[in-house]
N, C-alpha and C. Protein backbone atom coordinates (compact mmCIF):
# COMPACT_ATOMS: atom_id res chain seq x y z
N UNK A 1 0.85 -1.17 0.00
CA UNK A 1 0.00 0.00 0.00
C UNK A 1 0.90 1.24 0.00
N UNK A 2 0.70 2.04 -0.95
CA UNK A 2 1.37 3.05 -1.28
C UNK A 2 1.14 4.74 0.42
N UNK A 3 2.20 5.06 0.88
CA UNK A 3 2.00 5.98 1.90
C UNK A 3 1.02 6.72 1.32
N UNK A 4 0.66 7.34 0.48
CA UNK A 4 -0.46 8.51 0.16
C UNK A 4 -1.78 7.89 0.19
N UNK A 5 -1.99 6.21 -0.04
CA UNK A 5 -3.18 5.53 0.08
C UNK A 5 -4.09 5.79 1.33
N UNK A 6 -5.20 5.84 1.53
CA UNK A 6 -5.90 6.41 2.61
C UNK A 6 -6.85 5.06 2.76
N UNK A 7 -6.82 3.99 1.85
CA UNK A 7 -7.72 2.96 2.67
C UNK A 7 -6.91 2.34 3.07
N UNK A 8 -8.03 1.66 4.36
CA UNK A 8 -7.28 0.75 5.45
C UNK A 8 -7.10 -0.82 4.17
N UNK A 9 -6.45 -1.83 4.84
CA UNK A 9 -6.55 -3.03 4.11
C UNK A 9 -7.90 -3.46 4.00
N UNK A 10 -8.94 -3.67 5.22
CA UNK A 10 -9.80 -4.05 4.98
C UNK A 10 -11.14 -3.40 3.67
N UNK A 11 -10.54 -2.65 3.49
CA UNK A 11 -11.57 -1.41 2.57
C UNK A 11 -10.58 -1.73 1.03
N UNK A 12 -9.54 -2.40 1.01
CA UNK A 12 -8.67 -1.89 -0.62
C UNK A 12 -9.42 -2.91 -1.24
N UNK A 13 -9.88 -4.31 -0.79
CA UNK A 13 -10.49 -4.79 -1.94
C UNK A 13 -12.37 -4.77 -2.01
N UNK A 14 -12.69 -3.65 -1.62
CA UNK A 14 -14.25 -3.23 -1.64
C UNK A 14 -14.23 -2.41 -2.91
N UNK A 15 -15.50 -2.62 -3.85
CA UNK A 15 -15.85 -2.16 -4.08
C UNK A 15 -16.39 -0.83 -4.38
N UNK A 16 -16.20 0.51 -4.30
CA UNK A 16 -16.72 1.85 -3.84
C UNK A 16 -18.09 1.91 -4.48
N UNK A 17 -18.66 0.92 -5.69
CA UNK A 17 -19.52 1.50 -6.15
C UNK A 17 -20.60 -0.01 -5.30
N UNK A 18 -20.18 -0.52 -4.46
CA UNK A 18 -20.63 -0.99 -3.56
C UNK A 18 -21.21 -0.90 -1.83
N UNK A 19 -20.20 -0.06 -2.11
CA UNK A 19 -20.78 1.25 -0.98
C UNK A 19 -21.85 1.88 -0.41
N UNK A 20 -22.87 1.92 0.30
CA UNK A 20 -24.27 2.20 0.28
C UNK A 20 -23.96 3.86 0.18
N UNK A 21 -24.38 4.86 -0.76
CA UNK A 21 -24.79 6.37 -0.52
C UNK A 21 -24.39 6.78 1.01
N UNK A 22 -25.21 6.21 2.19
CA UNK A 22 -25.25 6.48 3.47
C UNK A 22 -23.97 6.22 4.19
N UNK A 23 -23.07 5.50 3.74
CA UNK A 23 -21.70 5.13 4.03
C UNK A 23 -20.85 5.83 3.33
N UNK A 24 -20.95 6.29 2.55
CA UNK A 24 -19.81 7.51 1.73
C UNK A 24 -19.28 8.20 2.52
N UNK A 25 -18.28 8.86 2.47
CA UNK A 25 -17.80 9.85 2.85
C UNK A 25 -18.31 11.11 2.08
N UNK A 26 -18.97 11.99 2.68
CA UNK A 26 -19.43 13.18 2.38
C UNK A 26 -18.69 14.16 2.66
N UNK A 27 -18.77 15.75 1.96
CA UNK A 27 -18.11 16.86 2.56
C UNK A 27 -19.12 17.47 2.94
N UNK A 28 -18.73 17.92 4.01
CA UNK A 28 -20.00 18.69 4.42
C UNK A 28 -19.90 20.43 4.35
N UNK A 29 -21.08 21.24 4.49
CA UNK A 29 -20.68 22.51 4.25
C UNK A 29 -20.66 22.92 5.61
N UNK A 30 -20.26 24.24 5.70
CA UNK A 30 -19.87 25.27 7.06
C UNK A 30 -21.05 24.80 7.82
N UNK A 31 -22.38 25.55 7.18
CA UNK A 31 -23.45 25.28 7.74
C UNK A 31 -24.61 24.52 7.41
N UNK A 32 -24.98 23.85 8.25
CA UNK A 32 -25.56 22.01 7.91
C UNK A 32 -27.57 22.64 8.03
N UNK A 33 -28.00 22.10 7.55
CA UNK A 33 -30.03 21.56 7.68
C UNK A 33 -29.97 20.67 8.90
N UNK A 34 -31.11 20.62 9.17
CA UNK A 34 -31.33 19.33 10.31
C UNK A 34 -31.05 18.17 10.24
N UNK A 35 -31.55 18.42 8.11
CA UNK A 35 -31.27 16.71 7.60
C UNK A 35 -29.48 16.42 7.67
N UNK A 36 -28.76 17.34 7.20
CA UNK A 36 -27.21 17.02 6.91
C UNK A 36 -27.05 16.90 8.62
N UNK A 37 -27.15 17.48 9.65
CA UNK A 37 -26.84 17.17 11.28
C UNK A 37 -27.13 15.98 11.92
N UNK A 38 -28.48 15.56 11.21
CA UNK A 38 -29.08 13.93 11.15
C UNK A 38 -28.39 13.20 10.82
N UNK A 39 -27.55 13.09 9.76
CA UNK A 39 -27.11 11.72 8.93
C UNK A 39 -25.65 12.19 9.94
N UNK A 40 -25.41 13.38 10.00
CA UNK A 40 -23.50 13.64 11.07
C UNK A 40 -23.65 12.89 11.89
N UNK A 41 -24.70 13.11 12.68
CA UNK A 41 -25.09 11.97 14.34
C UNK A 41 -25.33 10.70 13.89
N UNK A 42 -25.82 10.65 12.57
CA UNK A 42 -26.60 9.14 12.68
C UNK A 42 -27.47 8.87 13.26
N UNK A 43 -28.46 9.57 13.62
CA UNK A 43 -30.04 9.63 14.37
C UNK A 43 -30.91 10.14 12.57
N UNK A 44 -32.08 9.51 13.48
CA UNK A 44 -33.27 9.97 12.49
C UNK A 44 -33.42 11.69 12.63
N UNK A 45 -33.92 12.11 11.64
CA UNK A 45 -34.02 13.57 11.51
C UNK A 45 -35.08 14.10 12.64
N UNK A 46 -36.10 13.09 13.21
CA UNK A 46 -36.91 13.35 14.63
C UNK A 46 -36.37 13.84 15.42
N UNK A 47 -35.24 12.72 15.91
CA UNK A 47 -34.32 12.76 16.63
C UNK A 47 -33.59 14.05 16.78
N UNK A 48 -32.74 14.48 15.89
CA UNK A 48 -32.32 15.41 15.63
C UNK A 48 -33.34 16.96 15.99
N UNK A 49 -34.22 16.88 15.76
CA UNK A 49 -35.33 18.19 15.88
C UNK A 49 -35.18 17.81 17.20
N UNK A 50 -36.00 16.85 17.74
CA UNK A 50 -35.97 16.98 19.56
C UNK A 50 -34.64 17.35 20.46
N UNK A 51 -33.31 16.81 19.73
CA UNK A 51 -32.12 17.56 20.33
C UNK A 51 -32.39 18.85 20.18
N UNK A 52 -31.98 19.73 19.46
CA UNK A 52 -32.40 21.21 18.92
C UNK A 52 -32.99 21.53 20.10
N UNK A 53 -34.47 21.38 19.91
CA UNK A 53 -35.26 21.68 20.67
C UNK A 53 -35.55 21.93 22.24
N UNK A 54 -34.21 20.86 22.56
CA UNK A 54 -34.30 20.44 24.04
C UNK A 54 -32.92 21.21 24.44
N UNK A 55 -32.32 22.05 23.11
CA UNK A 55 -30.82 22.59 23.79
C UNK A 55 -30.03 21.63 23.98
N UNK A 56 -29.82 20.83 23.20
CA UNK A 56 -28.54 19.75 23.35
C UNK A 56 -27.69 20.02 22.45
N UNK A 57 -27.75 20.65 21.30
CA UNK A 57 -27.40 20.36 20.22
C UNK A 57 -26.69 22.25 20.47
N UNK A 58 -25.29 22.24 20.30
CA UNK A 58 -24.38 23.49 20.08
C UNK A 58 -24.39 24.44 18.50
N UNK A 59 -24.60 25.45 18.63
CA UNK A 59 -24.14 26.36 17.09
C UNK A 59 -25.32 26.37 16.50
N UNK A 60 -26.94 25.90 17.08
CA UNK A 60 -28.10 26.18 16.40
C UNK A 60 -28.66 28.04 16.46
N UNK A 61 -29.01 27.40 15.08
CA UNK A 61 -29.30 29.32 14.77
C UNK A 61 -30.97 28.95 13.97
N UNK A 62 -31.00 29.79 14.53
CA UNK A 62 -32.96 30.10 13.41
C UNK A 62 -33.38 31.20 12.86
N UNK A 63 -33.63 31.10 11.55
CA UNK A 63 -33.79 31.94 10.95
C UNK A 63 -35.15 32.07 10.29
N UNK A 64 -35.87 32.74 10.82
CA UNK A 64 -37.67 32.49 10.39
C UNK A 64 -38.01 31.61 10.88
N UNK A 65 -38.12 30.80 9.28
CA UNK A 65 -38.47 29.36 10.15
C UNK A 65 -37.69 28.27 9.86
N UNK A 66 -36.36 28.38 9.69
CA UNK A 66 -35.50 27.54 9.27
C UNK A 66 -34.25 27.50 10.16
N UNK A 67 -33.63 26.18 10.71
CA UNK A 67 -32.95 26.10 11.51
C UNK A 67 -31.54 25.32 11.01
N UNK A 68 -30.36 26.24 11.28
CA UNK A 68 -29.18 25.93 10.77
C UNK A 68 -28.32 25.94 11.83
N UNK A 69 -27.03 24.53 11.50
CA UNK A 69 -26.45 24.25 12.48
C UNK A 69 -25.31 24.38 12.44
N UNK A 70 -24.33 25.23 13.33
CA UNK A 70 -22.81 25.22 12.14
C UNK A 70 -22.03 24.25 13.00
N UNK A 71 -21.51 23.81 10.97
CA UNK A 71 -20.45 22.45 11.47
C UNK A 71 -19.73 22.44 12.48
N UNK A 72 -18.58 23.27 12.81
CA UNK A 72 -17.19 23.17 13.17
C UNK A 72 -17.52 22.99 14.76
N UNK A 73 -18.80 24.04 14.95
CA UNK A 73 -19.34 24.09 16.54
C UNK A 73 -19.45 22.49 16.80
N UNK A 74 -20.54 22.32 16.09
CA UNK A 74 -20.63 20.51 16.78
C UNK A 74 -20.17 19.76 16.33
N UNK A 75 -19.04 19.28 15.23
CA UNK A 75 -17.65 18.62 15.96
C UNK A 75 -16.93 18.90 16.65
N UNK A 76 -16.96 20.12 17.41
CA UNK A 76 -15.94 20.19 18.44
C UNK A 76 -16.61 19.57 19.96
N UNK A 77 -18.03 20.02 20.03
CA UNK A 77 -19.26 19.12 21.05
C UNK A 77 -18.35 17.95 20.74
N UNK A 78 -19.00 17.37 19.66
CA UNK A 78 -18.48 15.49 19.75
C UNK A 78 -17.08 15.34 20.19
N UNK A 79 -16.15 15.76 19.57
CA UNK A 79 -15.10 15.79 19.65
C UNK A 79 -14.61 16.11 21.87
N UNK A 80 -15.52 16.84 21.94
CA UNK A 80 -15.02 17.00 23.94
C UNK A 80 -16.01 16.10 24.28
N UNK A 81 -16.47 15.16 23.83
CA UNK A 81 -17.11 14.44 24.75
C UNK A 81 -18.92 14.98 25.09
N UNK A 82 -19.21 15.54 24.24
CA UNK A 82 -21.06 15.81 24.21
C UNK A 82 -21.38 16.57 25.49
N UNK A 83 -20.22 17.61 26.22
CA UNK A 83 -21.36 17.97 27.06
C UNK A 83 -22.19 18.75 27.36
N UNK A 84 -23.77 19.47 27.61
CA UNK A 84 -24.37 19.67 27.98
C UNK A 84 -24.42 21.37 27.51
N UNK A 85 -24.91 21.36 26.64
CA UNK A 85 -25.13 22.87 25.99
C UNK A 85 -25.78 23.85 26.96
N UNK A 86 -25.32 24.90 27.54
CA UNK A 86 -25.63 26.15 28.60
C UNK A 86 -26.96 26.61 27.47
N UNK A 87 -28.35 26.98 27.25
CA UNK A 87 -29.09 27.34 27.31
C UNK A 87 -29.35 29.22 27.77
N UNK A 88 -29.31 29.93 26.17
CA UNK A 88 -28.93 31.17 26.94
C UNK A 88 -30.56 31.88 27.82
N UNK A 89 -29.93 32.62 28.46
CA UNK A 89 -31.25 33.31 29.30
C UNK A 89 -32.68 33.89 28.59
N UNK A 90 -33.24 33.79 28.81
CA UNK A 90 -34.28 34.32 27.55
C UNK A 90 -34.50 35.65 28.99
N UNK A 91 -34.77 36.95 27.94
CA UNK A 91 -35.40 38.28 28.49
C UNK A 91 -36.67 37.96 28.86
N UNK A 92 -37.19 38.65 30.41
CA UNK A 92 -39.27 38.67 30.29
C UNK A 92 -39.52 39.25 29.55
């Protein structure tokens, strides 16, 4: 295996066009949909809305009525270990 090769052994004699879509390696953009944050976690897109919702989920922004999540924020969440998003104060 050549040093610049990036598959492991077990992956050099697969197929790529065997690959399911959902197993690809994707690039993802700066800022993700619920659906692209869904398939990052690997939860159903439900799933995903009820995090949001419940303040688990870091770097959510809303805009009208559309809710965007930026990447770099929540791989760095995953990346320390998932913990516990501070919830900012809401004004009376």
């Amino acid at each position: 295996m050549a040093a610049g090769d990036l598959k492991t052994p077990a992956m050099a004699d697969v197929d790529a066009d065997a690959v399911p879509a959902a197993m690809a390696p994707v690039a993802l953009a700066p800022v993700l949909t619920v659906e692209e944050l869904a398939g990052l976690l690997r939860v159903e897109r439900k799933t995903a809305y009820s995090a949001i919702n419940a303040g688990e989920i870091p770097g959510v922004r809303r805009i009208r009525g559309a809710i965007r999540v930026h990447r770099d924020t929540v791989l760095a969440w995953l990346a320390e270990g998932q913990a516990r998003v501070p919830r900012p104060r809401r004004k009376p």
